[in-house]
Protein backbone atom coordinates (compact mmCIF):
# COMPACT_ATOMS: atom_id res chain seq x y z
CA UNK A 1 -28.55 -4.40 -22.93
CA UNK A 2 -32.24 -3.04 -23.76
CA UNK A 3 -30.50 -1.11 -26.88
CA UNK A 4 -32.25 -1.40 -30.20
CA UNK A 5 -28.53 -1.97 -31.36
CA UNK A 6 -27.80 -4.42 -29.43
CA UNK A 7 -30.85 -6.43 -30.07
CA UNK A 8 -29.80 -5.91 -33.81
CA UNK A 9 -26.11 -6.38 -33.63
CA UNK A 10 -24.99 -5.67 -37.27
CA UNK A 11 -27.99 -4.50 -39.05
CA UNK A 12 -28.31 -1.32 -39.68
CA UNK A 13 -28.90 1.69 -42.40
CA UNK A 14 -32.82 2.26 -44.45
CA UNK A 15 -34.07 -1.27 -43.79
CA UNK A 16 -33.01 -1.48 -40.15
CA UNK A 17 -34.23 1.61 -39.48
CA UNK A 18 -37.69 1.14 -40.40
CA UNK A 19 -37.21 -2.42 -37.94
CA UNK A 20 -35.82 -0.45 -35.22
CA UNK A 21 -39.21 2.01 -35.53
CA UNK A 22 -41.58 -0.52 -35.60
CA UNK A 23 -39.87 -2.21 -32.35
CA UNK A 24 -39.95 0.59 -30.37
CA UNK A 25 -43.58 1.12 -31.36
CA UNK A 26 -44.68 -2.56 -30.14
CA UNK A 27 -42.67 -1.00 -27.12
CA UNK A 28 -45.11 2.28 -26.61
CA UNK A 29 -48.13 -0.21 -27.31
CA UNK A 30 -47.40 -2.40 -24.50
CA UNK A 31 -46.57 -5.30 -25.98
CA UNK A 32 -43.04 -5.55 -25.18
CA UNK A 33 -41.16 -8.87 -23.97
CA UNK A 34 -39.51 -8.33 -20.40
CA UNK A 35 -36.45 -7.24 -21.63
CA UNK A 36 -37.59 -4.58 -23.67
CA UNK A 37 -38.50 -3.23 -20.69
CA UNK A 38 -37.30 -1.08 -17.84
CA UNK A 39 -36.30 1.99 -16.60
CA UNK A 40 -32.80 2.60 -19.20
CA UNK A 41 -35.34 1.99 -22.23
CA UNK A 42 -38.01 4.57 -21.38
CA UNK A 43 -36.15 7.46 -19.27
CA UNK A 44 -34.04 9.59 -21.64
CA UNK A 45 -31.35 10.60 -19.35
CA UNK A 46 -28.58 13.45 -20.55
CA UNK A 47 -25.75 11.71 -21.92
CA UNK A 48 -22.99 14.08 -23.42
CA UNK A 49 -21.72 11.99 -26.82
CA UNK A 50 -17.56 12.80 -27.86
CA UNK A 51 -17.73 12.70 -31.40
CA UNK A 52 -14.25 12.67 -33.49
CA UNK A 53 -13.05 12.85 -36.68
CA UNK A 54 -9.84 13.37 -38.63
CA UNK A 55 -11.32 15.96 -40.81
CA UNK A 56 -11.03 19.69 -40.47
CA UNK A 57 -13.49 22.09 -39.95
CA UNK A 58 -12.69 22.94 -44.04
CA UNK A 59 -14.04 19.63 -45.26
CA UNK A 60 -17.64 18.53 -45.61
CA UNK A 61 -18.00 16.00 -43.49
CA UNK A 62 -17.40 18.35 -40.87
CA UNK A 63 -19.72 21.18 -41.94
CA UNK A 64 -22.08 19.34 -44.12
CA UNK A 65 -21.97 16.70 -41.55
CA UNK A 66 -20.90 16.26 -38.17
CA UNK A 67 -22.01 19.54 -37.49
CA UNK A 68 -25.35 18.92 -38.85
CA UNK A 69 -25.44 15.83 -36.71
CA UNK A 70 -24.68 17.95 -33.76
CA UNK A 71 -27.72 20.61 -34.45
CA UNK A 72 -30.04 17.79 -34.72
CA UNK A 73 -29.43 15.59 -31.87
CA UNK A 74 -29.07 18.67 -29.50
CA UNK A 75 -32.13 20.28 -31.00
CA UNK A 76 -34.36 17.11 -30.86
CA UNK A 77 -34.25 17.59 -26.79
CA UNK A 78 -34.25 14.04 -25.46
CA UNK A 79 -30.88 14.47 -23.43
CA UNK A 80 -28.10 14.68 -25.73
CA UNK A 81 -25.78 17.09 -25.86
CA UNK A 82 -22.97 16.54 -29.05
CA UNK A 83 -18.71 17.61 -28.53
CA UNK A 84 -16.97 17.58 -31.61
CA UNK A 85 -13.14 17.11 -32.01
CA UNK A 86 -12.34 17.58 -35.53
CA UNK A 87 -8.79 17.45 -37.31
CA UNK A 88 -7.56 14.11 -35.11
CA UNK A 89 -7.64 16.38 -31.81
CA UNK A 90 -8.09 13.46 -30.01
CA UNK A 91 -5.22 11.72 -31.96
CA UNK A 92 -5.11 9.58 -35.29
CA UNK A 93 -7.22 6.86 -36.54
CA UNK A 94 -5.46 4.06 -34.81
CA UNK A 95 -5.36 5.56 -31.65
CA UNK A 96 -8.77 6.26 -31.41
CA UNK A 97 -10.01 3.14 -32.50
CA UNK A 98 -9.42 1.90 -28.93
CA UNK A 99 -11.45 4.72 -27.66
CA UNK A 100 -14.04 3.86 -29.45
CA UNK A 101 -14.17 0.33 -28.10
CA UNK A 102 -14.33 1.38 -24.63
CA UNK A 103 -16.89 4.07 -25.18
CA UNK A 104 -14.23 7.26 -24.64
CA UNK A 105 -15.24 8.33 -27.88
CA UNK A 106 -18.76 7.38 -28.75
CA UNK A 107 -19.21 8.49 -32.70
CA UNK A 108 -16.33 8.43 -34.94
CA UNK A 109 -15.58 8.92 -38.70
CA UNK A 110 -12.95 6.55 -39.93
CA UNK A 111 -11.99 5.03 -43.17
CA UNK A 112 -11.90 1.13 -44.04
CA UNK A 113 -8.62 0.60 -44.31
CA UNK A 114 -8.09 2.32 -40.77
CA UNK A 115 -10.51 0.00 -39.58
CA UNK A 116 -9.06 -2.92 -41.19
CA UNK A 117 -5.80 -3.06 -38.55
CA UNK A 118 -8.68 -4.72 -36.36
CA UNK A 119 -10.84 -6.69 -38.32
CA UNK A 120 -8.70 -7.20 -42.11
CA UNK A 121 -11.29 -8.03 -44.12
CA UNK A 122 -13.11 -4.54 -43.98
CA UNK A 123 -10.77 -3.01 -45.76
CA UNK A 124 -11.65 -4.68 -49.02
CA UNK A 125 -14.21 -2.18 -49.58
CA UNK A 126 -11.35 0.76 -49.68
CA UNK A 127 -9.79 -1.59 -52.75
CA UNK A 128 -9.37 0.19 -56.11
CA UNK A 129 -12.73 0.45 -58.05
CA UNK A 130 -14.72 -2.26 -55.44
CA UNK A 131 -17.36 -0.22 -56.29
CA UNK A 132 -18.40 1.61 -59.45
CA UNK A 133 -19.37 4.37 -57.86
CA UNK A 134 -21.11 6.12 -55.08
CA UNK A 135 -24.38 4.58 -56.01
CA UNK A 136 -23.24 1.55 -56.10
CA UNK A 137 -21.53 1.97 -52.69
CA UNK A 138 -24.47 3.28 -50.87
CA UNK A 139 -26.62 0.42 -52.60
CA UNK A 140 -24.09 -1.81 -51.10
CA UNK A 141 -24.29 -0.36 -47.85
CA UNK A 142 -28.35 -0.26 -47.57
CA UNK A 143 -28.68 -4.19 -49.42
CA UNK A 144 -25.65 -6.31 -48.85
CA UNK A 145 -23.35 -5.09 -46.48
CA UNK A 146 -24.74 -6.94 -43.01
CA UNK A 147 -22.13 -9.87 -43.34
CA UNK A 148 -19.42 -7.60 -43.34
CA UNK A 149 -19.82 -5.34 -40.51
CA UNK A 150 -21.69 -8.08 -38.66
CA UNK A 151 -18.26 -9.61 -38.87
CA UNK A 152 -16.64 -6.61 -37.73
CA UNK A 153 -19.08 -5.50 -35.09
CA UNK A 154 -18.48 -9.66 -33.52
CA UNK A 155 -14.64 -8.96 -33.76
CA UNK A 156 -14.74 -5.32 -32.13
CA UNK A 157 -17.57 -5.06 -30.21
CA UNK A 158 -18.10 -1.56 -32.66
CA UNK A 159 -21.37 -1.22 -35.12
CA UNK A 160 -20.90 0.27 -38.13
CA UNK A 161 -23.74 2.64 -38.49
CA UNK A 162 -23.71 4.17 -42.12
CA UNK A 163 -21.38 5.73 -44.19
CA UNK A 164 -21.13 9.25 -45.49
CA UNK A 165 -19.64 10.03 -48.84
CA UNK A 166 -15.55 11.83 -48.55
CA UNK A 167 -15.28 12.05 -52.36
CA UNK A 168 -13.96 10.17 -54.79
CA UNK A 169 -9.91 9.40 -54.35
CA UNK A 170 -8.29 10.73 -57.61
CA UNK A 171 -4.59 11.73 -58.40
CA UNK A 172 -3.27 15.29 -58.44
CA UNK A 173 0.58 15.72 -59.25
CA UNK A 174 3.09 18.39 -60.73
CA UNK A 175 3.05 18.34 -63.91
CA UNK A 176 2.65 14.98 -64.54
CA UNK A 177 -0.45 13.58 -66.63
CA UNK A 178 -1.59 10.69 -66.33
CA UNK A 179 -4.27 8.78 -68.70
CA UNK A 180 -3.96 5.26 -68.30
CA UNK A 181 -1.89 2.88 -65.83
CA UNK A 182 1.22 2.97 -67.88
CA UNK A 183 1.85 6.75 -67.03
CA UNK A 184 2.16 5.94 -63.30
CA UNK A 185 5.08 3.89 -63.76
CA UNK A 186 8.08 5.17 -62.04
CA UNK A 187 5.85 8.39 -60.75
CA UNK A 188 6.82 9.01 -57.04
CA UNK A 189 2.85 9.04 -55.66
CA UNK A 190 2.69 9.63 -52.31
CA UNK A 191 -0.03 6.78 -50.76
CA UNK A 192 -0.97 6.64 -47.33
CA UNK A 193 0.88 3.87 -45.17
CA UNK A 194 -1.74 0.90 -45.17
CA UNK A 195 -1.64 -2.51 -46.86
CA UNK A 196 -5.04 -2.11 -48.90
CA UNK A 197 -3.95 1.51 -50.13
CA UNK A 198 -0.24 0.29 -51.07
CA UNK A 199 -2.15 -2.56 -52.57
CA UNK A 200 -3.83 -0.13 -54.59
CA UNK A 201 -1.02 1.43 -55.71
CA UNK A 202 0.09 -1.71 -57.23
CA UNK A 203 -2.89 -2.81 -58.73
CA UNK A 204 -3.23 0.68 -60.19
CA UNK A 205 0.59 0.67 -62.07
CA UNK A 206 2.32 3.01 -59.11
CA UNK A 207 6.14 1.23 -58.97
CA UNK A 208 7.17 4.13 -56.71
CA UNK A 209 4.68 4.67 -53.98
CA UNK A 210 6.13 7.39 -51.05
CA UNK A 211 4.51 6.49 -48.20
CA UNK A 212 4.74 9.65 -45.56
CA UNK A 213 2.71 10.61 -42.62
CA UNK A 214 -0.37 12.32 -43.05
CA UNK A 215 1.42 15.38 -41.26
CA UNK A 216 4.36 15.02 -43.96
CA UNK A 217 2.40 14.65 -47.32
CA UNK A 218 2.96 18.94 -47.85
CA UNK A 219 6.33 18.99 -46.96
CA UNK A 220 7.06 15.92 -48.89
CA UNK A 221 5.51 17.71 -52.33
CA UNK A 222 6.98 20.87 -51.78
CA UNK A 223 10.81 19.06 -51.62
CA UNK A 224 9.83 16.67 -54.54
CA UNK A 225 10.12 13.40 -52.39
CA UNK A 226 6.84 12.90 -53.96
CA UNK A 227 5.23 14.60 -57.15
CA UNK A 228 1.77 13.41 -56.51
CA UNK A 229 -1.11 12.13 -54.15
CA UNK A 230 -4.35 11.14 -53.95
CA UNK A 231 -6.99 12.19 -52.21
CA UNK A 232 -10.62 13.77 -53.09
CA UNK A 233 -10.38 16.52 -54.61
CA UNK A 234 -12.16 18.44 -51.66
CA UNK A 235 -9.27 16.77 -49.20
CA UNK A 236 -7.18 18.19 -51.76
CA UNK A 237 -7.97 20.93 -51.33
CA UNK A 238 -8.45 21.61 -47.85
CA UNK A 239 -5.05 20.53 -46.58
CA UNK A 240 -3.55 23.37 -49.39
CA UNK A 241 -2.05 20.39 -51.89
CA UNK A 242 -2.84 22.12 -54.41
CA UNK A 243 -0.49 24.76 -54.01
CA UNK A 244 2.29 22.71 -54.72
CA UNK A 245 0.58 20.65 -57.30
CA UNK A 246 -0.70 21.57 -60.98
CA UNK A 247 -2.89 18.73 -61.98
CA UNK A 248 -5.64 16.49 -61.32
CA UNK A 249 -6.37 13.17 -62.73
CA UNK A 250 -10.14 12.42 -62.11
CA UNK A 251 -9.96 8.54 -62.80
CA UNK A 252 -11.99 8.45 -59.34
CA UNK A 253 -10.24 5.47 -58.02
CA UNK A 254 -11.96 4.64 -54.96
CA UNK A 255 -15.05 5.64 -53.47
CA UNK A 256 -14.00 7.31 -50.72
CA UNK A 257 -16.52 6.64 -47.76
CA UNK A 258 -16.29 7.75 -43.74
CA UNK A 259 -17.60 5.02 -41.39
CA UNK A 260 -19.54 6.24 -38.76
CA UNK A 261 -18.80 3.68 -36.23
CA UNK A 262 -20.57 3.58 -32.44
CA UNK A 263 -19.49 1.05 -29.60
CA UNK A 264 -21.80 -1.47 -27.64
CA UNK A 265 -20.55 0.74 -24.64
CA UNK A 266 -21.72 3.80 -26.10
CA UNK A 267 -25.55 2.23 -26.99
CA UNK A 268 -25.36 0.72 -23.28
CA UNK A 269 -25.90 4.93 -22.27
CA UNK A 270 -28.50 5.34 -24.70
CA UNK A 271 -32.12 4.77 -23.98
CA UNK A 272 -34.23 3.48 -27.04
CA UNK A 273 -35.60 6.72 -27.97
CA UNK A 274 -31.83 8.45 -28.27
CA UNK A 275 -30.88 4.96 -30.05
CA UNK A 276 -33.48 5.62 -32.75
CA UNK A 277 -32.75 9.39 -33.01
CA UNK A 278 -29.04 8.61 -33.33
CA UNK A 279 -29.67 5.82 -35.96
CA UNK A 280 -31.86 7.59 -38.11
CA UNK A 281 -29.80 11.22 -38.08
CA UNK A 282 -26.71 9.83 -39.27
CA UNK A 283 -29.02 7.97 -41.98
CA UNK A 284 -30.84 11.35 -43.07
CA UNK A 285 -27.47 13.24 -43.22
CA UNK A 286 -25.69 10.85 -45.58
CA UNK A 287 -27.79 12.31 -48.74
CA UNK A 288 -27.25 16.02 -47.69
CA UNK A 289 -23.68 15.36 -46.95
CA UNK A 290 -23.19 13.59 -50.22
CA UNK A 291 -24.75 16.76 -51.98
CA UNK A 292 -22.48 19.05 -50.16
CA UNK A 293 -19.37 16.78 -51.41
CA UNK A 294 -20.57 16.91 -55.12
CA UNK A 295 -21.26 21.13 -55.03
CA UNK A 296 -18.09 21.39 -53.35
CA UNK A 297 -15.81 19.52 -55.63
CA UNK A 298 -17.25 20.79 -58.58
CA UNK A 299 -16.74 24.24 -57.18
CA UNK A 300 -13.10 23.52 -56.73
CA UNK A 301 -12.74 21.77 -59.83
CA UNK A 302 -14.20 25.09 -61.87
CA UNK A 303 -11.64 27.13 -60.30
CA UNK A 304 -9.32 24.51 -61.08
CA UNK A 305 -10.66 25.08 -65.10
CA UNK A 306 -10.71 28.25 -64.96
CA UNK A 307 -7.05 28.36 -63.78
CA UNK A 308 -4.30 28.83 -66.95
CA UNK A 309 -2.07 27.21 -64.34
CA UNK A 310 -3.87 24.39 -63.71
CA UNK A 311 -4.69 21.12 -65.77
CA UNK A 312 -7.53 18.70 -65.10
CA UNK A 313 -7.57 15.75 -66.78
CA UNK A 314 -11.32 14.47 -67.34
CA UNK A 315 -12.74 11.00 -67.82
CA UNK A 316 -13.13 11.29 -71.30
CA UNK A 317 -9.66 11.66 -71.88
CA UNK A 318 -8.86 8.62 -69.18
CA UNK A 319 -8.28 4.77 -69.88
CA UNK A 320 -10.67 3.81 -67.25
CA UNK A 321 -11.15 0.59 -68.82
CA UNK A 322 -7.79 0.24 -68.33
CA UNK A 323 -7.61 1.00 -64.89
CA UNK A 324 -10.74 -1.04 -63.81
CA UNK A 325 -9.86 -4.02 -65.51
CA UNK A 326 -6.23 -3.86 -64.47
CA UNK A 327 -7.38 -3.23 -60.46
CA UNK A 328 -10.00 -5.99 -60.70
CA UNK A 329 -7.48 -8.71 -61.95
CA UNK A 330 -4.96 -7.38 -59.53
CA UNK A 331 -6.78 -8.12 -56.82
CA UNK A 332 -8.82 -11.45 -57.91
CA UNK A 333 -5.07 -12.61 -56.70
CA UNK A 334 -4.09 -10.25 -54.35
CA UNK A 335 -7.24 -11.06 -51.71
CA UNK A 336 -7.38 -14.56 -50.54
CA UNK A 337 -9.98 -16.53 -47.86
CA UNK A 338 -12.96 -14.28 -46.32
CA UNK A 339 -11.16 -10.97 -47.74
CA UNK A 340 -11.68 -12.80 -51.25
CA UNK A 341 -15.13 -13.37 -50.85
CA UNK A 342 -16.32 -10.18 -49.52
CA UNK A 343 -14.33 -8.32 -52.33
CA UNK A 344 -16.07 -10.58 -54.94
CA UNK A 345 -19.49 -9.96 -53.07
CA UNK A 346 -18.65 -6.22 -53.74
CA UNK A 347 -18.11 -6.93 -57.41
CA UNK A 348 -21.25 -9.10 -57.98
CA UNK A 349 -23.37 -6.26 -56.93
CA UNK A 350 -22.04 -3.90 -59.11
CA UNK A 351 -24.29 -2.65 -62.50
């Protein structure tokens, strides 16, 4: 349609929003083509936009971020009003997917390997240490990551917009430390139920991963059924792990990152001046949000430290050689075909 997304189906993030501005500038000037024009690209009529995520209100991406996203489209006044459904109100990840798709729910925060039950070769980017670090994933995102979610948006008909830091994945147990791979062996680590994250586990040195519902992971700590999980630490923290468990691990395996994903239906509502505002609001949030992730787990980690109870386990007391180099050859052979080469595209960029 007359969409600055759909005339730029893939591209998106710093670059593509500077492209998107300068179209709809040649727009204002009057030097449009024919189908950049028309009533649905110049009238910004009120569209109300569903926006869901499996966070709750306790996390930062919710209040450093969705909610942000929210304040600014509704105060910008061109139309929009913003619903938020936070804590998988309007059901888990795989069920909304499909929502998404048809335009039900038009802005949703999803993880890659979520995403990868549609289109399998996203979820490379959830594998153990793809990326360095958060740098090197939002470098990623803003230089090299059009092939990708080009691929994904041709397979789904859904654009990957940007991505907003969750915190980095690390391990907290009870009472079990862990400082290089070899410690994991025989640990009952609870994993969530996806091939790249049980992947992980392997490639990490977990021989007993639990795999339990999201809804399960506290009850299955407090009986034992598992001693451990991983999460960010702020994730951690706001679904009350860490009253069961004692200690975190911060080998920062994965770079955990929420997809904000929009549907060609959803951009077929929008006129070009909503488009724009859209694109470049989820783009300006991402650094703020990534602040409020960092303040927030250092918070918790300090209280963690300051705890007699508690143990935290820091880098400098980690094999992370050990664990990098160990998840890298893992999945050189795990990943084969178009996941191979996107996971070694990953790698190549890194520092």
């Amino acid at each position: 349609m007359g969409t600055a997304r759909s005339r730029r189906r893939g591209l998106f993030a710093a670059s593509v929003l500077a492209a998107t501005t300068l179209a709809v500038t040649g727009c204002a000037g009057g030097g449009a083509s024919p189908e950049d024009t028309g009533e649905a690209s110049s009238e910004n009529k009120p569209v109300t936009l569903t926006v869901a995520t499996s966070q709750n209100e306790q996390t930062p991406n919710y209040y450093c971020g969705v909610e942000l996203l929210k304040e600014r489209l509704e105060d910008a006044d061109v139309g929009l009003t913003v619903d938020l459904y936070p804590a998988s109100q309007l059901g888990p990840d795989a069920d909304r997917f499909p929502q998404v798709q048809a335009g039900d729910i038009d802005i949703d925060l999803q993880g890659a390997s979520a995403l990868s039950a549609t289109y399998e070769p996203i979820g490379v980017v959830d594998a153990a240490y793809a990326f360095d670090d958060v740098d090197h994933a939002f470098k990623w995102i803003d230089d090299s990551s059009e092939d990708l979610f080009t691929g994904f948006h041709e397979a789904t008909g859904v654009n990957v917009v940007d991505g907003w830091f969750f915190g980095n994945r690390t391990f907290t147990t009870k009472d079990v430390e862990v400082r290089s791979p070899d410690d994991l062996a025989g640990v009952p680590m609870r994993f969530p139920n996806s091939p790249i994250f049980l992947a992980n586990a392997e490639a990490m040195g977990v021989t007993n991963p639990v795999s339990v519902a999201v809804e399960e992971v506290y009850t299955a700590l407090q009986q034992g059924i598992a001693v451990g999980q991983e999460n960010p630490i702020v994730a951690t923290h706001s679904s009350s792990y860490d009253e069961v468990l004692n200690t975190a691990i911060l080998n920062d395996h994965n770079v955990g990152i929420h997809w904000i994903i929009v549907s060609d239906k959803t951009y077929d509502k929008l006129s070009e001046e909503q488009t724009e505002l859209l694109e470049k609001t989820i783009h300006e949030i991402r650094p703020e949000n990534r602040d409020c992730v960092d303040e927030e787990t250092e918070k918790i980690l300090d209280e963690y430290r300051a705890n007699d109870a508690f143990t935290v386990i820091e880098q400098d007391d980690i094999d992370m050689d050990a664990f990098r180099s160990q998840a890298e050859e893992y999945f050189e052979g795990f990943f084969t075909g178009e996941n191979l080469e996107a996971y070694q595209a990953i790698r190549e960029t890194a520092g």
